[in-house]
Protein backbone atom coordinates (compact mmCIF):
# COMPACT_ATOMS: atom_id res chain seq x y z
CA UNK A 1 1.67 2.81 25.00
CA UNK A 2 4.42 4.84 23.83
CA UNK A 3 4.89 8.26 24.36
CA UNK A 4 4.74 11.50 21.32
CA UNK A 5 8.17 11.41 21.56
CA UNK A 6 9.52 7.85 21.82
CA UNK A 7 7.14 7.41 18.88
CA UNK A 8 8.49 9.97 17.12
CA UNK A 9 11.98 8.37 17.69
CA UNK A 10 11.02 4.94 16.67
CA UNK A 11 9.71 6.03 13.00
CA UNK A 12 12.00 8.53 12.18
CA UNK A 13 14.57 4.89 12.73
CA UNK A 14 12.58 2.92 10.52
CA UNK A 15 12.76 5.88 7.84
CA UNK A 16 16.14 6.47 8.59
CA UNK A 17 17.32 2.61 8.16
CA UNK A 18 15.88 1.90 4.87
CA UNK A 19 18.36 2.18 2.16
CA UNK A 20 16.54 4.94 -0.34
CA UNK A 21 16.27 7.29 2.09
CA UNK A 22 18.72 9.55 3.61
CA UNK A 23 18.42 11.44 7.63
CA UNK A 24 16.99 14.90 7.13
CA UNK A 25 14.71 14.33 3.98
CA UNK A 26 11.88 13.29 5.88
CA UNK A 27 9.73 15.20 8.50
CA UNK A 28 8.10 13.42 11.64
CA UNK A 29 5.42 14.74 13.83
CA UNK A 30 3.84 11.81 16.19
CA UNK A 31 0.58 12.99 18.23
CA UNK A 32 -1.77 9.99 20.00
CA UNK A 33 -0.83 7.28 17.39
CA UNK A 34 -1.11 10.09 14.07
CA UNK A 35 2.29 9.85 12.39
CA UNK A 36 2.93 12.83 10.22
CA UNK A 37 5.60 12.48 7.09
CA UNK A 38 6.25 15.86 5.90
CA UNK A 39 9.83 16.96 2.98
CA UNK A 40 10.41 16.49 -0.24
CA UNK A 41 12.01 13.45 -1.90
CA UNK A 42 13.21 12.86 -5.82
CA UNK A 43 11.43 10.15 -6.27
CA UNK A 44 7.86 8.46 -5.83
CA UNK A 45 9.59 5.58 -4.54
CA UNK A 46 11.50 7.48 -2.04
CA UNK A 47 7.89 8.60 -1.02
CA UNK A 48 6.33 5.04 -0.57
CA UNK A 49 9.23 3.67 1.04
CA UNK A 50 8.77 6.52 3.89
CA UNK A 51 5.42 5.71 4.05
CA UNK A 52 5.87 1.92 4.25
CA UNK A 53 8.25 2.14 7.13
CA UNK A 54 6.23 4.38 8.95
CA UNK A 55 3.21 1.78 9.07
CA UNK A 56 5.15 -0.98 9.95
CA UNK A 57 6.25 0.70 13.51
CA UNK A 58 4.48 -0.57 16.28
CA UNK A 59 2.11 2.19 17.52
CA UNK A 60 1.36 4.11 14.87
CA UNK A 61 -2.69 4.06 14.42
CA UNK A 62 -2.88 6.35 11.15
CA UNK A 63 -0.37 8.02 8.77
CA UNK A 64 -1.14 11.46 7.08
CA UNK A 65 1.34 11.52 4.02
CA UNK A 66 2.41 14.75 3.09
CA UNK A 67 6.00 14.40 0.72
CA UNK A 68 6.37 15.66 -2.04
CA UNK A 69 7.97 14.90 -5.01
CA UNK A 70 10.32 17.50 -6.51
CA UNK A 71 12.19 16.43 -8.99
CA UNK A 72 15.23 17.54 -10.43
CA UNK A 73 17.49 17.62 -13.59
CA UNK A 74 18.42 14.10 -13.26
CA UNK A 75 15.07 12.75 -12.24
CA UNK A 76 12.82 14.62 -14.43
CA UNK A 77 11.23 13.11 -17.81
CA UNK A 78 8.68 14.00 -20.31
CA UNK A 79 5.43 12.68 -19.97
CA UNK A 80 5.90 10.27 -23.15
CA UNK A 81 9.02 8.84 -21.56
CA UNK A 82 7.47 7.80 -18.61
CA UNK A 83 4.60 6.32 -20.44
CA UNK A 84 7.12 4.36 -22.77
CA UNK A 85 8.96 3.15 -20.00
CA UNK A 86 5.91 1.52 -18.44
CA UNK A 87 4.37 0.21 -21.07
CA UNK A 88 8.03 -1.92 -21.43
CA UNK A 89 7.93 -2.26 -17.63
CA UNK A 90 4.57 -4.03 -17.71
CA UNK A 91 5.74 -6.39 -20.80
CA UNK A 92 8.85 -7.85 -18.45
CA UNK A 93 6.26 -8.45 -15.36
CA UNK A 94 4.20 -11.74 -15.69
CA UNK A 95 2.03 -10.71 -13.44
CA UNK A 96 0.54 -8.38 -15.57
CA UNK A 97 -1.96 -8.25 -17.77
CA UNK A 98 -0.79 -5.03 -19.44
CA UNK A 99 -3.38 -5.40 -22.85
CA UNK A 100 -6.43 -4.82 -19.66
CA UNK A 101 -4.63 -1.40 -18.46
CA UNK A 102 -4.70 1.66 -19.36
CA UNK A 103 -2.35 4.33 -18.74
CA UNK A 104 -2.31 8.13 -18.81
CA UNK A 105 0.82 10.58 -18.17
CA UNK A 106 0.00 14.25 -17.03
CA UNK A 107 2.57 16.19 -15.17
CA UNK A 108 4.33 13.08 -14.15
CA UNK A 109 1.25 12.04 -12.51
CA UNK A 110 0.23 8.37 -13.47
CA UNK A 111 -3.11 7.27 -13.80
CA UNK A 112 -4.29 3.24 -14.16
CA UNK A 113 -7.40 2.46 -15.54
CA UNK A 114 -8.95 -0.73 -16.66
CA UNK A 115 -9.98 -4.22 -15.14
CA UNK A 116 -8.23 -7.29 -13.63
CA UNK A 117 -8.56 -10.50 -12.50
CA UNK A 118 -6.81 -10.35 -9.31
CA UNK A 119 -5.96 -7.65 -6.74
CA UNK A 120 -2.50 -8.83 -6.79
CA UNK A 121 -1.91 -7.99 -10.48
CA UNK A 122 -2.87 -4.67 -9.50
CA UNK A 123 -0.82 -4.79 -7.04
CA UNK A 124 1.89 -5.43 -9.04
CA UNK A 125 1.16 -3.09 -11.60
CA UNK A 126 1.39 0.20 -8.92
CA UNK A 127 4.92 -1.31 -8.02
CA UNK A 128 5.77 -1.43 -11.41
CA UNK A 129 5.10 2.34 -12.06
CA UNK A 130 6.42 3.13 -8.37
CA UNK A 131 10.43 2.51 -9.08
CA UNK A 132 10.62 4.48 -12.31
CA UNK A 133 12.44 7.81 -12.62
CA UNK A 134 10.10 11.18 -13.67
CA UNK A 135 7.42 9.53 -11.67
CA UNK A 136 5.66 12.15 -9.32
CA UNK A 137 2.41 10.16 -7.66
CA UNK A 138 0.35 7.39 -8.64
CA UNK A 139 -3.69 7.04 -8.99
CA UNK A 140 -4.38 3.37 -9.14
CA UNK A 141 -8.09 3.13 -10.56
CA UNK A 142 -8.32 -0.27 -11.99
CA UNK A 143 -11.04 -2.67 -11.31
CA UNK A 144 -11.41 -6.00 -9.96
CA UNK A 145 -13.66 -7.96 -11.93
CA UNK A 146 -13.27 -11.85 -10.99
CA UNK A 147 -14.01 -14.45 -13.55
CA UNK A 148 -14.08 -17.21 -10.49
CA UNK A 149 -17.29 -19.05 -9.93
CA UNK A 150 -16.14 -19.93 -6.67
CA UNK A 151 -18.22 -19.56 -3.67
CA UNK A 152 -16.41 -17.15 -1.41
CA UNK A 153 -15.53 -19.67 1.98
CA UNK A 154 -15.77 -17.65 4.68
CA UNK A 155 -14.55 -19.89 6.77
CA UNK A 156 -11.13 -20.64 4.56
CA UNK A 157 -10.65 -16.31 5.34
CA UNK A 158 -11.02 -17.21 8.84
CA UNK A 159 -8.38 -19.60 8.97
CA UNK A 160 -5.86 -18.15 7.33
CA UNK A 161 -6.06 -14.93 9.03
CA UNK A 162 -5.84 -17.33 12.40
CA UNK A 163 -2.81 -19.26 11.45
CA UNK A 164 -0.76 -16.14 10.27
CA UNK A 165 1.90 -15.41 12.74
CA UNK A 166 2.17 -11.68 12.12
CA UNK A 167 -1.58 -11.44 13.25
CA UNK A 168 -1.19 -13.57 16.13
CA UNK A 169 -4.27 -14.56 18.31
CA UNK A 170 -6.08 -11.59 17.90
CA UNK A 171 -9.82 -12.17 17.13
CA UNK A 172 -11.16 -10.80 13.54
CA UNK A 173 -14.75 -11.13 12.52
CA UNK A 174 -15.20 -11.72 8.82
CA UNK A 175 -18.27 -10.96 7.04
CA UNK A 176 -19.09 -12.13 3.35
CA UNK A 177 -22.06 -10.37 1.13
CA UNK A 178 -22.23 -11.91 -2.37
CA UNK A 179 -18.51 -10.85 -3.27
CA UNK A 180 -17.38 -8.24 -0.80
CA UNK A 181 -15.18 -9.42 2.33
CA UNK A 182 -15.42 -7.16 5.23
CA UNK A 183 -13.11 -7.12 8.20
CA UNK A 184 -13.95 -6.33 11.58
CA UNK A 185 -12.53 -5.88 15.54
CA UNK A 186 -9.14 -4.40 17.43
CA UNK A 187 -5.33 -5.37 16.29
CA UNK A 188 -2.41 -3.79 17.60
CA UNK A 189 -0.46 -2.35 14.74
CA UNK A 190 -0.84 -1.05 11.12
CA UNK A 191 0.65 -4.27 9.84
CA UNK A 192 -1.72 -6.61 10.95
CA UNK A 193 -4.44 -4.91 9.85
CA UNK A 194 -2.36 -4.89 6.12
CA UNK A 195 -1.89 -8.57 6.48
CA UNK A 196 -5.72 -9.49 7.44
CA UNK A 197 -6.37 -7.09 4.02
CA UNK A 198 -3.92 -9.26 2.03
CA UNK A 199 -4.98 -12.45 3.25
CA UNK A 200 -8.73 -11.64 2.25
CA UNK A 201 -7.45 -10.48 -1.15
CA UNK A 202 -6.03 -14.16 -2.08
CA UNK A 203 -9.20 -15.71 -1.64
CA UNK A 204 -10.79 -16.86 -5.58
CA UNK A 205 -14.05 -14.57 -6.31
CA UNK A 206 -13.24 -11.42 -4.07
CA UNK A 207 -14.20 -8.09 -5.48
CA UNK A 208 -13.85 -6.09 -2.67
CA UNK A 209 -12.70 -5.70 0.55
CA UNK A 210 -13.44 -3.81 3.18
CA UNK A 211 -11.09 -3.18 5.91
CA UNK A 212 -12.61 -1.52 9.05
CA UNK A 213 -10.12 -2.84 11.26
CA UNK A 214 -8.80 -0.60 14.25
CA UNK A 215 -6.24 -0.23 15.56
CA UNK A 216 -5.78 -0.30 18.90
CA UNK A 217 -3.03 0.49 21.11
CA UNK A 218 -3.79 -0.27 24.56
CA UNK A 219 -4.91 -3.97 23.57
């Protein structure tokens, strides 16, 4: 198990090697596993992309995101800008269902409402918002509503989740009630438990899932 410190060191890396963000924007404070991101950034992107890195470090248990955005005379837009430029943003993605969504602009603050298919579409249409200028934080509250008739396989979940490589050998119990997937048990890192998360979301009829993996250091 690392140490405050060498944790510390090893995310503050990760931030500093991604190309959107520059040394000195971003605060680190590492205590038992609890990575916490503290500065100011010009963009929301800026802000996930800390965040991102930060999970994907080996060791870190839980990340308390505190960045804000503070934009500036470049970066700032009017609410009906930003709301323009999505609306086009969602007609280039595929992906997308952008007649189901909804979108509201306050403050730079973007809220998505409506329903989906497919947790990837809404997915998608987060990163969508997430790279545009004048954009200060994101509230993603669209529903999942699946049209499959498929009988959720747990064991096809099970499977998967064995036979991915970032996950490894570690043992996952998967529970299925009507069309919620819960996961369950130890892994070592913020990433696998992402990837267990993602790997239950491609499965045809899932609504929900429920992620109560921990994560556990000294496995």
């Amino acid at each position: 198990m690392k140490t405050n410190e060498e944790l510390q060191k090893k995310v503050i890396e990760a931030i500093n090697w991604e190309p959107l963000l520059s040394a000195g924007e971003i605060g680190v404070l590492a205590l038992d596993g609890i990575i916490t991101l503290t500065g100011s950034v010009n963009s929301y992107a800026k802000k996930e992309e800390a965040e991102e890195a930060t999970k994907n470090v080996l060791g870190v248990k839980v990340v308390v995101e505190k960045i804000v955005v503070v934009l500036n005379d470049k970066t700032h837009k009017a609410d009906n800008e930003i709301a323009t430029e999505i609306t086009n943003a969602f007609k280039w993605h595929w992906d997308i269902p952008n007649e189901r969504i909804q979108v509201k602009v306050e403050n730079g603050w973007v809220t998505l409402t409506g329903s989906l298919e497919w947790n990837y579409q809404k997915d998608a249409a987060k990163k969508a918002v997430s790279v545009l200028i004048g954009v200060k934080g994101i509230i993603n509250n669209i529903m999942i509503i699946s049209l499959s008739k498929d009988r959720i396989n747990k064991k096809d979940i099970e499977n998967a989740i064995r036979k991915n490589k970032i996950i490894g050998n570690i043992a996952i119990a998967v529970d299925v009630l009507d069309n919620v997937v819960t996961l369950k048990g130890n892994v070592e890192s913020w990433l696998q438990k992402n990837e267990a998360s993602r790997l239950a979301w491609k499965t045809p009829g899932v609504l929900k899932v429920k992620n109560d993996l921990h994560v556990d250091l000294e496995q």
